[in-house]
C-alpha atoms as a PDB file:
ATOM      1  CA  UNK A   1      -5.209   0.456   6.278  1.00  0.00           C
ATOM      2  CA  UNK A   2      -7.030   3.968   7.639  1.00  0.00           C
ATOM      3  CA  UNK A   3     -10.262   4.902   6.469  1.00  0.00           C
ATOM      4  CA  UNK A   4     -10.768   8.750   6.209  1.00  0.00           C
ATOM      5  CA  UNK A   5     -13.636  10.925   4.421  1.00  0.00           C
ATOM      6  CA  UNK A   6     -12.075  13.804   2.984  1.00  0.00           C
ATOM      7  CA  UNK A   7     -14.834  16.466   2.848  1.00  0.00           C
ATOM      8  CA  UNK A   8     -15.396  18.276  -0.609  1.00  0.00           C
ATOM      9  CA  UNK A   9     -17.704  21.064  -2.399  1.00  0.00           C
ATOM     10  CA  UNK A  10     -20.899  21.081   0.109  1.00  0.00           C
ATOM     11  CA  UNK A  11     -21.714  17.821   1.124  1.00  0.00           C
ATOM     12  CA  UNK A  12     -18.979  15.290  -0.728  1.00  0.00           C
ATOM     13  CA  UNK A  13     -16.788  12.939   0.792  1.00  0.00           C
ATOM     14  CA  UNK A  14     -13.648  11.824  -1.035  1.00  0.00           C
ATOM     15  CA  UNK A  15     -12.791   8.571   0.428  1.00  0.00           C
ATOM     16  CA  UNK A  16      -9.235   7.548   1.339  1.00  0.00           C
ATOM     17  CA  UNK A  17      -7.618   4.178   1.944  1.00  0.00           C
ATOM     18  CA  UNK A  18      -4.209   4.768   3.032  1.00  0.00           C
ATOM     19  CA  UNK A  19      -1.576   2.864   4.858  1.00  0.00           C
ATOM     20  CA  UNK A  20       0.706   5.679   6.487  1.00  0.00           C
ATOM     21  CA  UNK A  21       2.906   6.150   2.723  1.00  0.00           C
ATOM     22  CA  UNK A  22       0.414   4.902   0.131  1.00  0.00           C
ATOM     23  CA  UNK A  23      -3.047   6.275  -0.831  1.00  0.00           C
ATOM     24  CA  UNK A  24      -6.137   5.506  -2.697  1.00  0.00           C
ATOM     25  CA  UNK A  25      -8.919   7.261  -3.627  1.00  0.00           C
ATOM     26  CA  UNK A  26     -12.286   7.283  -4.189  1.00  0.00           C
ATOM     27  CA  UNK A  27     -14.431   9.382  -6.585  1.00  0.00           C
ATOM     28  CA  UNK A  28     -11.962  13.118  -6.134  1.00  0.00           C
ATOM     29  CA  UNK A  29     -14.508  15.198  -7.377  1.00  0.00           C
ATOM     30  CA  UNK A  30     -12.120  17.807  -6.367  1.00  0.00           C
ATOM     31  CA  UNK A  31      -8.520  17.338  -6.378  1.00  0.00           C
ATOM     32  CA  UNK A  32      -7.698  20.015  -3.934  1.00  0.00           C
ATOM     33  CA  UNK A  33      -8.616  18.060  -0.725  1.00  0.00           C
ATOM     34  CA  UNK A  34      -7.166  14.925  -1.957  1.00  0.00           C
ATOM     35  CA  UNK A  35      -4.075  16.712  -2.693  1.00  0.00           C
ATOM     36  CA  UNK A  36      -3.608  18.517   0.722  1.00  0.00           C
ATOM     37  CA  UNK A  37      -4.298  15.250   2.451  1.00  0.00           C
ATOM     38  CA  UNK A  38      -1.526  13.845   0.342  1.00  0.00           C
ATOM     39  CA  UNK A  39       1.032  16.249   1.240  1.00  0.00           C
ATOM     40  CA  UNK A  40       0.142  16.834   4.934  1.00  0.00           C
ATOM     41  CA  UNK A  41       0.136  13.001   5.850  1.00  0.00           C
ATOM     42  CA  UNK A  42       3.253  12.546   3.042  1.00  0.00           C
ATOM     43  CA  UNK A  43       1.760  10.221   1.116  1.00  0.00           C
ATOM     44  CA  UNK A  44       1.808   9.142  -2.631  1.00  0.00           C
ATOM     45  CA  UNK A  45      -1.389   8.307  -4.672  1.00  0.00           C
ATOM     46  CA  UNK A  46      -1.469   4.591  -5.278  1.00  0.00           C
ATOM     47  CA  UNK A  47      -4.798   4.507  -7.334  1.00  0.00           C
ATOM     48  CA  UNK A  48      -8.248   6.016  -8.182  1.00  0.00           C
ATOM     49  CA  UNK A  49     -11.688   4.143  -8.145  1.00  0.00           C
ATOM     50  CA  UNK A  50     -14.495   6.321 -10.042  1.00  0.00           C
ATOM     51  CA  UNK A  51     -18.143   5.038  -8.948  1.00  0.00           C
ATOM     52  CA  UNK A  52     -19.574   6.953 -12.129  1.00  0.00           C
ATOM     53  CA  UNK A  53     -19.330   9.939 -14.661  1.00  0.00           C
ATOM     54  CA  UNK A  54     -21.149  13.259 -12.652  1.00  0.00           C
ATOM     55  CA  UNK A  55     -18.496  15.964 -12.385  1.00  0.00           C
ATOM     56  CA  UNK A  56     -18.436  15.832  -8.656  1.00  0.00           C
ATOM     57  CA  UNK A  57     -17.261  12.589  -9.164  1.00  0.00           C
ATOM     58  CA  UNK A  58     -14.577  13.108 -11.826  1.00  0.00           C
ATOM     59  CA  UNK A  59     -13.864  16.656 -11.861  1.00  0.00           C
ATOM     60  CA  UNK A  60     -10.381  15.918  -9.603  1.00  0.00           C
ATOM     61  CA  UNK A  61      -9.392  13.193 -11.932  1.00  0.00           C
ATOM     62  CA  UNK A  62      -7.242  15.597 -14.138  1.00  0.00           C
ATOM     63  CA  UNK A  63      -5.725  17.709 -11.639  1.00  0.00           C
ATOM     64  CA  UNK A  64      -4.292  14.422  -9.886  1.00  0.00           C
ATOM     65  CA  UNK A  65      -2.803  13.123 -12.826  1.00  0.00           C
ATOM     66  CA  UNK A  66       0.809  14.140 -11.780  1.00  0.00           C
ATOM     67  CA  UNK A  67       0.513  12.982  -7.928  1.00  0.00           C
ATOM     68  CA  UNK A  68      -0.864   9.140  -9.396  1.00  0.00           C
ATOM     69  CA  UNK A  69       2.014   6.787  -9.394  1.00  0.00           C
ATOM     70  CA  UNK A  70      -0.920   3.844 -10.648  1.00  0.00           C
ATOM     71  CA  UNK A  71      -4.166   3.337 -12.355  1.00  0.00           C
ATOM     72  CA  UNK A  72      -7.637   4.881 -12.389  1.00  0.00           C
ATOM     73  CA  UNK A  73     -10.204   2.847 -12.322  1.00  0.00           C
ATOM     74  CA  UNK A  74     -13.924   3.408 -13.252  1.00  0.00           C
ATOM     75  CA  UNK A  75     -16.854   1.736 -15.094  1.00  0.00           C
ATOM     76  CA  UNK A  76     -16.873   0.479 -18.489  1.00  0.00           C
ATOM     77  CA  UNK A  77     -20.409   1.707 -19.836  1.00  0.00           C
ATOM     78  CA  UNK A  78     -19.660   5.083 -18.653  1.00  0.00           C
ATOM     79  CA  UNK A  79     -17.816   8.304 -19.769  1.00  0.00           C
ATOM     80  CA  UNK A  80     -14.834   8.840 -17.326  1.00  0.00           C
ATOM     81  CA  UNK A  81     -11.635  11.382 -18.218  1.00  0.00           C
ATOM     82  CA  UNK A  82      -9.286   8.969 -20.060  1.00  0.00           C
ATOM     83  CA  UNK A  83      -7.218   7.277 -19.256  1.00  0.00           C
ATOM     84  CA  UNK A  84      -8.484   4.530 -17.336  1.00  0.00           C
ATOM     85  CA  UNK A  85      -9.019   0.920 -16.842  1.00  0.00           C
ATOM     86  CA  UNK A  86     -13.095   0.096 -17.602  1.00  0.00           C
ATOM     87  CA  UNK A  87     -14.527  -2.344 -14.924  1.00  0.00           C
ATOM     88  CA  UNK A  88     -18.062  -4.004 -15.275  1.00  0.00           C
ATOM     89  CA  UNK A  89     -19.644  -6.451 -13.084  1.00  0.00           C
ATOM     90  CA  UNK A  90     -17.384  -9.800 -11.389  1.00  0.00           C
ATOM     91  CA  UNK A  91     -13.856  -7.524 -12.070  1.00  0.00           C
ATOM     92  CA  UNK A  92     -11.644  -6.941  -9.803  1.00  0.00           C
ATOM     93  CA  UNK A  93      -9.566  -4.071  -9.450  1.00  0.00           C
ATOM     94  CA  UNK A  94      -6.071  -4.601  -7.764  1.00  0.00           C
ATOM     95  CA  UNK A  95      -4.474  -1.864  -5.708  1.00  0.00           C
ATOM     96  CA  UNK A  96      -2.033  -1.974  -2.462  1.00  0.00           C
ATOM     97  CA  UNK A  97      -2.382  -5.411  -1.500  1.00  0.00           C
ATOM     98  CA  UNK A  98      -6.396  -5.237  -1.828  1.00  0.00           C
ATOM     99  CA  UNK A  99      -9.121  -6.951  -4.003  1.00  0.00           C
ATOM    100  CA  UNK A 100     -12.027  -4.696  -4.929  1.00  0.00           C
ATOM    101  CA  UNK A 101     -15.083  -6.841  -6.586  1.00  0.00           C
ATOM    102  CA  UNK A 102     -16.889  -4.600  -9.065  1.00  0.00           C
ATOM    103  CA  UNK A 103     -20.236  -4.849  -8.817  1.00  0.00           C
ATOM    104  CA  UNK A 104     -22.764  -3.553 -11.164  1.00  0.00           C
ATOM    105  CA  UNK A 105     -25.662  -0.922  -9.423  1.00  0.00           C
ATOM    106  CA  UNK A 106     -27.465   0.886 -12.538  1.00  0.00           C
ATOM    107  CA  UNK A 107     -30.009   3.348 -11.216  1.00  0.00           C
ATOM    108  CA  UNK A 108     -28.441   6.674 -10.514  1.00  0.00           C
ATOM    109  CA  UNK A 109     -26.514   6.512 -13.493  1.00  0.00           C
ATOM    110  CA  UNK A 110     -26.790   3.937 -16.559  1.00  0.00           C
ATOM    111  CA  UNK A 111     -23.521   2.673 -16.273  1.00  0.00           C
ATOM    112  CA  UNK A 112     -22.686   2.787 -12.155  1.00  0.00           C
ATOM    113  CA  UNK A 113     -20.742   0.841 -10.552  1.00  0.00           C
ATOM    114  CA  UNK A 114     -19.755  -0.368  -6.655  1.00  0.00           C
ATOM    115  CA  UNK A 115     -16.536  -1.490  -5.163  1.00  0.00           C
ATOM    116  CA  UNK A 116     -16.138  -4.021  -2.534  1.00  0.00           C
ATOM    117  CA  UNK A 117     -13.398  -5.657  -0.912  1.00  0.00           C
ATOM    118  CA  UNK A 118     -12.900  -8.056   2.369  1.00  0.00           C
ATOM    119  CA  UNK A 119      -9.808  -7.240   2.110  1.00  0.00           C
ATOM    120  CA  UNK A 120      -9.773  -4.212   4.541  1.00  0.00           C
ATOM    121  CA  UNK A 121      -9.247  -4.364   8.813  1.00  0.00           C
ATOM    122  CA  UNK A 122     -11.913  -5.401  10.637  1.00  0.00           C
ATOM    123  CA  UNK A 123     -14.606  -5.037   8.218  1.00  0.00           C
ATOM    124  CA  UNK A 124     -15.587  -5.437   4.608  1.00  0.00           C
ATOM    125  CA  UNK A 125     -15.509  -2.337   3.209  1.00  0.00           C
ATOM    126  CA  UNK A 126     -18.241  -0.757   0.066  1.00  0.00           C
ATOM    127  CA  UNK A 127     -17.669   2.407  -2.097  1.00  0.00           C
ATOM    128  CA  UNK A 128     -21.098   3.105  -3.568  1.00  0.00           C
ATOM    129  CA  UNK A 129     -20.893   6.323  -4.831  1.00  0.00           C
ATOM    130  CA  UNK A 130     -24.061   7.525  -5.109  1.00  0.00           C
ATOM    131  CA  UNK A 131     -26.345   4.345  -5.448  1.00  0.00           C
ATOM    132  CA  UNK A 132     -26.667   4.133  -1.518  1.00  0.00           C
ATOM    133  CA  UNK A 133     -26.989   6.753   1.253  1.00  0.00           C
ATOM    134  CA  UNK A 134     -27.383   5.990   4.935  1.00  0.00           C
ATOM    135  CA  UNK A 135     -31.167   6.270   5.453  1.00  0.00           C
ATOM    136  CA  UNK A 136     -31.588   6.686   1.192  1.00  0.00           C
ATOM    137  CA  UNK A 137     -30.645   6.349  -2.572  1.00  0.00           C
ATOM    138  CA  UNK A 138     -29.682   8.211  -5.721  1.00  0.00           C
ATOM    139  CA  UNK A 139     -32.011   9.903  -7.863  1.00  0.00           C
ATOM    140  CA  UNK A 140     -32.545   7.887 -10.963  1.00  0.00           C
ATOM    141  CA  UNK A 141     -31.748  10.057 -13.525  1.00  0.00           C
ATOM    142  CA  UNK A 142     -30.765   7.273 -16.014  1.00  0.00           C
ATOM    143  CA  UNK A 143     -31.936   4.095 -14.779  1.00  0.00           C
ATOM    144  CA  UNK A 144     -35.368   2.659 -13.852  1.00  0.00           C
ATOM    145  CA  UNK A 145     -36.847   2.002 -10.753  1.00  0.00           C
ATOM    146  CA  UNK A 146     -36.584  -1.610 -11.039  1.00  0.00           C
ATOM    147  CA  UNK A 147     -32.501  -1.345 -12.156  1.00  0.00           C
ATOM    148  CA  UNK A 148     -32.163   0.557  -8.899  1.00  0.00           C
ATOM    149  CA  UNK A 149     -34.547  -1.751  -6.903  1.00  0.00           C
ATOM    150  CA  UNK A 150     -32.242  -4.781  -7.793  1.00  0.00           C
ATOM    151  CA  UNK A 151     -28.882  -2.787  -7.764  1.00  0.00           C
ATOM    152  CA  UNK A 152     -29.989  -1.425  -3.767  1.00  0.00           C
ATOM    153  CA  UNK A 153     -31.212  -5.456  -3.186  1.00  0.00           C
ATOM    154  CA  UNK A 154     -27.701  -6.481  -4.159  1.00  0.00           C
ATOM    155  CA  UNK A 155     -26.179  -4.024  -2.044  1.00  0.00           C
ATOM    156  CA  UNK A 156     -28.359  -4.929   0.699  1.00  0.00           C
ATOM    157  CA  UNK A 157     -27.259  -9.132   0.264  1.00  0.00           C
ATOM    158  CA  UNK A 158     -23.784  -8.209   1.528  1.00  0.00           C
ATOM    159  CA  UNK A 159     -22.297  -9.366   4.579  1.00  0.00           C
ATOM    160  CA  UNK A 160     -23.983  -6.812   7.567  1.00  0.00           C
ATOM    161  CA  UNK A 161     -20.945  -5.450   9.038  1.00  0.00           C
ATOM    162  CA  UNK A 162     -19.939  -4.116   5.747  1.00  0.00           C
ATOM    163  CA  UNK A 163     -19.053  -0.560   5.908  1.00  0.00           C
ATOM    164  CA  UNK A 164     -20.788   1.755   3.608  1.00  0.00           C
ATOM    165  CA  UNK A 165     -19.067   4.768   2.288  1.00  0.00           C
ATOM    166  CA  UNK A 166     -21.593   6.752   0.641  1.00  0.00           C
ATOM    167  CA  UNK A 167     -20.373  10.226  -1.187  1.00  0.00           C
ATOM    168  CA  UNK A 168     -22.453  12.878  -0.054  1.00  0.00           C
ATOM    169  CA  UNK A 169     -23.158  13.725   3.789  1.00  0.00           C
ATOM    170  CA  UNK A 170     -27.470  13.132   3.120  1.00  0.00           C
ATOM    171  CA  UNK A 171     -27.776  11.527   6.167  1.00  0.00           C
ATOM    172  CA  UNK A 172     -30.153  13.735   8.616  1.00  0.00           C
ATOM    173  CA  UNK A 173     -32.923  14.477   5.909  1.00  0.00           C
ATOM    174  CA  UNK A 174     -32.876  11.265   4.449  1.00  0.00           C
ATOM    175  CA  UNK A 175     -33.802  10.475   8.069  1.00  0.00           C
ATOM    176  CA  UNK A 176     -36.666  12.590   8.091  1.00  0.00           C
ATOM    177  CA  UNK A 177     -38.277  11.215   5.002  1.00  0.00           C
ATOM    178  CA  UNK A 178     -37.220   7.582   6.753  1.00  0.00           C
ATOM    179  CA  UNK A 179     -39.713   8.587   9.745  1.00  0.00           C
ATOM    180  CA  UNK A 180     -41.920   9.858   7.218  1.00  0.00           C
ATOM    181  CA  UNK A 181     -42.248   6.508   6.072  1.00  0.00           C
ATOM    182  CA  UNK A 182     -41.846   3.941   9.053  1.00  0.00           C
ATOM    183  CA  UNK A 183     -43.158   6.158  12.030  1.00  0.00           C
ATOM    184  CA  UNK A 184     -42.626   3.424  14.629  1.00  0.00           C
ATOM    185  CA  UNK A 185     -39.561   2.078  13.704  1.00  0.00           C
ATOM    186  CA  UNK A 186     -37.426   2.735  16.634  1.00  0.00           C
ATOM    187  CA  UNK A 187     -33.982   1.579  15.404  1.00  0.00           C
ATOM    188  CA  UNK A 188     -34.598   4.418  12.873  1.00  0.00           C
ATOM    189  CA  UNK A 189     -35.116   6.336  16.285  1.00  0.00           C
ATOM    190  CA  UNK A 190     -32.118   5.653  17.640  1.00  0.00           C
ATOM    191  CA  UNK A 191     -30.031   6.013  14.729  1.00  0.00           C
ATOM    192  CA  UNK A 192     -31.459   9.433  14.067  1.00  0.00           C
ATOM    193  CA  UNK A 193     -30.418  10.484  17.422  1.00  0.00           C
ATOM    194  CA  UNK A 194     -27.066   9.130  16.882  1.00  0.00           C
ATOM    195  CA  UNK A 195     -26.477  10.582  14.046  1.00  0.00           C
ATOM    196  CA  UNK A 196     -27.718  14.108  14.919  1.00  0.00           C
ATOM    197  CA  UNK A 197     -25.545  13.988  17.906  1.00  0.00           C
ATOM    198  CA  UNK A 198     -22.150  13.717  15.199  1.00  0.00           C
ATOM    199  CA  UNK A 199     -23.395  16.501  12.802  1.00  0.00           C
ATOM    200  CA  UNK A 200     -23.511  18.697  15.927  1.00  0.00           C
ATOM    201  CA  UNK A 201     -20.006  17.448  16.784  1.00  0.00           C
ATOM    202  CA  UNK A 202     -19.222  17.852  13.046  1.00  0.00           C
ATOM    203  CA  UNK A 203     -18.310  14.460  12.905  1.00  0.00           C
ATOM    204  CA  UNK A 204     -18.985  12.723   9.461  1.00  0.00           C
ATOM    205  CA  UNK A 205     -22.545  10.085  10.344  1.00  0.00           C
ATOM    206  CA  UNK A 206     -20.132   7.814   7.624  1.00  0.00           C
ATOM    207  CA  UNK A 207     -19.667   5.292   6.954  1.00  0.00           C
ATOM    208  CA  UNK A 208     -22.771   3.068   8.044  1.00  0.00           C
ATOM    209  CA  UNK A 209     -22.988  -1.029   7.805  1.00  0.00           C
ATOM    210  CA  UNK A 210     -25.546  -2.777   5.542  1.00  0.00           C
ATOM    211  CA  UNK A 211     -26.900  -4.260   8.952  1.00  0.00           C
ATOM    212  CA  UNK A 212     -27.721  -0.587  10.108  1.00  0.00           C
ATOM    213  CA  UNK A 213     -29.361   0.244   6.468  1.00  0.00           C
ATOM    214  CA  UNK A 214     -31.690  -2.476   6.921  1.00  0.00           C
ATOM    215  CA  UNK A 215     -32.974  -1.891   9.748  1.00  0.00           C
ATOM    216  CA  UNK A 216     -33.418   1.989   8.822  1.00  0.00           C
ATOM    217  CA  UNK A 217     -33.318   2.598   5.015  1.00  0.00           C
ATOM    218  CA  UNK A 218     -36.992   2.623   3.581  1.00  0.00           C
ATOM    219  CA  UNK A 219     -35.792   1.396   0.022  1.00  0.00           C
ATOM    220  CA  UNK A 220     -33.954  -1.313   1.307  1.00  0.00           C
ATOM    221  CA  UNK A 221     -37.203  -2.074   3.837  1.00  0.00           C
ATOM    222  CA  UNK A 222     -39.730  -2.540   0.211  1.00  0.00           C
ATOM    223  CA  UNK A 223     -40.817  -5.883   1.740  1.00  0.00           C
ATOM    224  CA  UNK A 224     -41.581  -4.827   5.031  1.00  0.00           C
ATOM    225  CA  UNK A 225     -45.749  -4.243   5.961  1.00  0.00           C
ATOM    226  CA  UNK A 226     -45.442  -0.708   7.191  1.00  0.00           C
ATOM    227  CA  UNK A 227     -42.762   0.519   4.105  1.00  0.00           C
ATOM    228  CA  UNK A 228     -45.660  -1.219   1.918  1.00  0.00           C
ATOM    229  CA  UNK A 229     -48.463   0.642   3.639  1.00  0.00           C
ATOM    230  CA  UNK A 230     -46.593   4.181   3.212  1.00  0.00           C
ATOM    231  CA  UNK A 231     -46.075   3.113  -0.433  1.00  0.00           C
ATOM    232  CA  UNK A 232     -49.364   2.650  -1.296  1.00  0.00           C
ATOM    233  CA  UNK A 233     -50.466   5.917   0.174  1.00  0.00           C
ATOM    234  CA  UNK A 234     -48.240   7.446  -2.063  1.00  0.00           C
ATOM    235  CA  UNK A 235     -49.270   5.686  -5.222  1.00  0.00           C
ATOM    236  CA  UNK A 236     -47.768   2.069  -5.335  1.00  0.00           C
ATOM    237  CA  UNK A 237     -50.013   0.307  -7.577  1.00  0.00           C
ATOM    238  CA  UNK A 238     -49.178  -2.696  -6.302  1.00  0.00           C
ATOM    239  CA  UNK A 239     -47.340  -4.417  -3.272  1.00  0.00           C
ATOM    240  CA  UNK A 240     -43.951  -5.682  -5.549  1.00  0.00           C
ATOM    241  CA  UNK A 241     -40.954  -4.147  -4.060  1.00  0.00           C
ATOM    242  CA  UNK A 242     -40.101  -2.260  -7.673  1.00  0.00           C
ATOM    243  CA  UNK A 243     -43.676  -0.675  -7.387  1.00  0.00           C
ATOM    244  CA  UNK A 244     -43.083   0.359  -3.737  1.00  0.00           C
ATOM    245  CA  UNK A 245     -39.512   1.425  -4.550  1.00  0.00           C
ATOM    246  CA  UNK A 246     -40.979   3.253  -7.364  1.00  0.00           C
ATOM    247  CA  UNK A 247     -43.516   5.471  -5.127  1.00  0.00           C
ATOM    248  CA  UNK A 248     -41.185   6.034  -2.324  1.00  0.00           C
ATOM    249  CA  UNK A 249     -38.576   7.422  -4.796  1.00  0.00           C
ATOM    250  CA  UNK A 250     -40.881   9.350  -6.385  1.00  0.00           C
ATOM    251  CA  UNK A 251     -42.579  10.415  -2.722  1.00  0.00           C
ATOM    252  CA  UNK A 252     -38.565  11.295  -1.450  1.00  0.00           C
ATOM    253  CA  UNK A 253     -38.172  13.658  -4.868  1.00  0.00           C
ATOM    254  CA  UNK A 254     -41.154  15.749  -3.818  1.00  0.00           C
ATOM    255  CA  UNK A 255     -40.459  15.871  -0.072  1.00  0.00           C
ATOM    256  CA  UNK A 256     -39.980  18.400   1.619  1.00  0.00           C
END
């Protein structure tokens, strides 16, 4: 089963799970890429898994409807383009062969969901739409800071070679608020080097593991002494990792 990120509108990846005649896909924002990926690689749509409602997230959905030989899938508490099957927290969606847990991550959006399966080669694989970003998070601009605290803490609990497919291509300035944060951590160092190197390459920095996030991603580091010293600096009113997550995100939507 391939992995590919399908690039779309600025910064969006569409991701793709294909195995050489069958397709799935992730959050088609835009059905244009999805649909010349389809026809160069001659390949039918199997399936659709929506992370949540925002338009470049759905806004494909309808223009795919006569390529999709299966179901769309998307989350229950949310408003997605019928038809489609709802999925909340402990479903499973079943598509080519492969399990996809559903996994509840308010925050970004009230009703936002994750999907992960084991089921993939080589490594587990997680679709997080836009609840997780290498080196950050969504905006919460539904949920709370301590939905997104525990959604981004259950995230974090999965197995570390997980592979994260994120939908938007954030990666070098969430890095830069990263540093702003944790100065000395040098595996945030290295991993910003790494992943400057691909963007010059125009290689996609996606997907990341969990094990790289938490060694690099501030607001999955709210335990750690020098992510708690930042936060306070910036307003944490106390050292609980919702009040630290709480000033960070806060700090990140003023950076600059």
């Amino acid at each position: 089963m391939k992995l590919v990120a399908l690039p779309a509108f600025s910064d969006n990846y569409i991701w793709m799970l294909h195995d050489g005649s069958q397709a799935i896909v992730v959050d088609p924002g835009d059905s244009t890429p999805v649909i010349d990926a389809l026809k160069s690689q001659h390949l039918s749509l199997a399936g659709i898994l929506v992370t949540h409602h925002h338009g470049d997230h759905v806004g494909g959905l309808d223009g795919l409807r006569s390529f999709l030989k299966g179901p769309v899938f998307g989350p229950a508490r949310e408003d997605i383009p019928q038809p489609f099957t709802p999925l909340a927290d402990g479903d499973t969606a079943q598509l080519l062969g492969l399990s996809f847990d559903v996994i509840d991550v308010p925050g970004h959006t009230s009703g936002h969901i994750a999907y992960f399966t084991t089921d993939t080669t080589g490594s587990p694989t997680l679709f997080c739409g836009d609840t997780l970003f290498s080196g950050g998070c969504g905006r919460l601009f539904e949920g709370t800071p301590a939905q997104m605290h525990r959604s981004l803490s259950r995230l974090a609990s999965l197995p570390g070679h997980t592979r994260v497919c994120c939908a938007h291509e954030y990666t070098l300035s969430n890095l830069k608020f990263a540093h702003a944060v944790e100065p000395h951590n040098d595996a945030l160092t290295v991993y910003a080097q790494r992943c400057a190197a691909l963007r010059e390459q125009g290689i996609p920095t996606l997907p990341s593991t969990i094990a790289e996030e938490r060694l690099i991603n501030p607001f999955l580091r709210c335990d750690e002494p020098a992510v708690i010293h930042s936060a306070r600096a910036h307003g944490a009113v106390s050292d609980s990792g919702t009040d630290v997550f709480a000033a960070l995100r806060q700090w990140k939507n003023d950076f600059r």
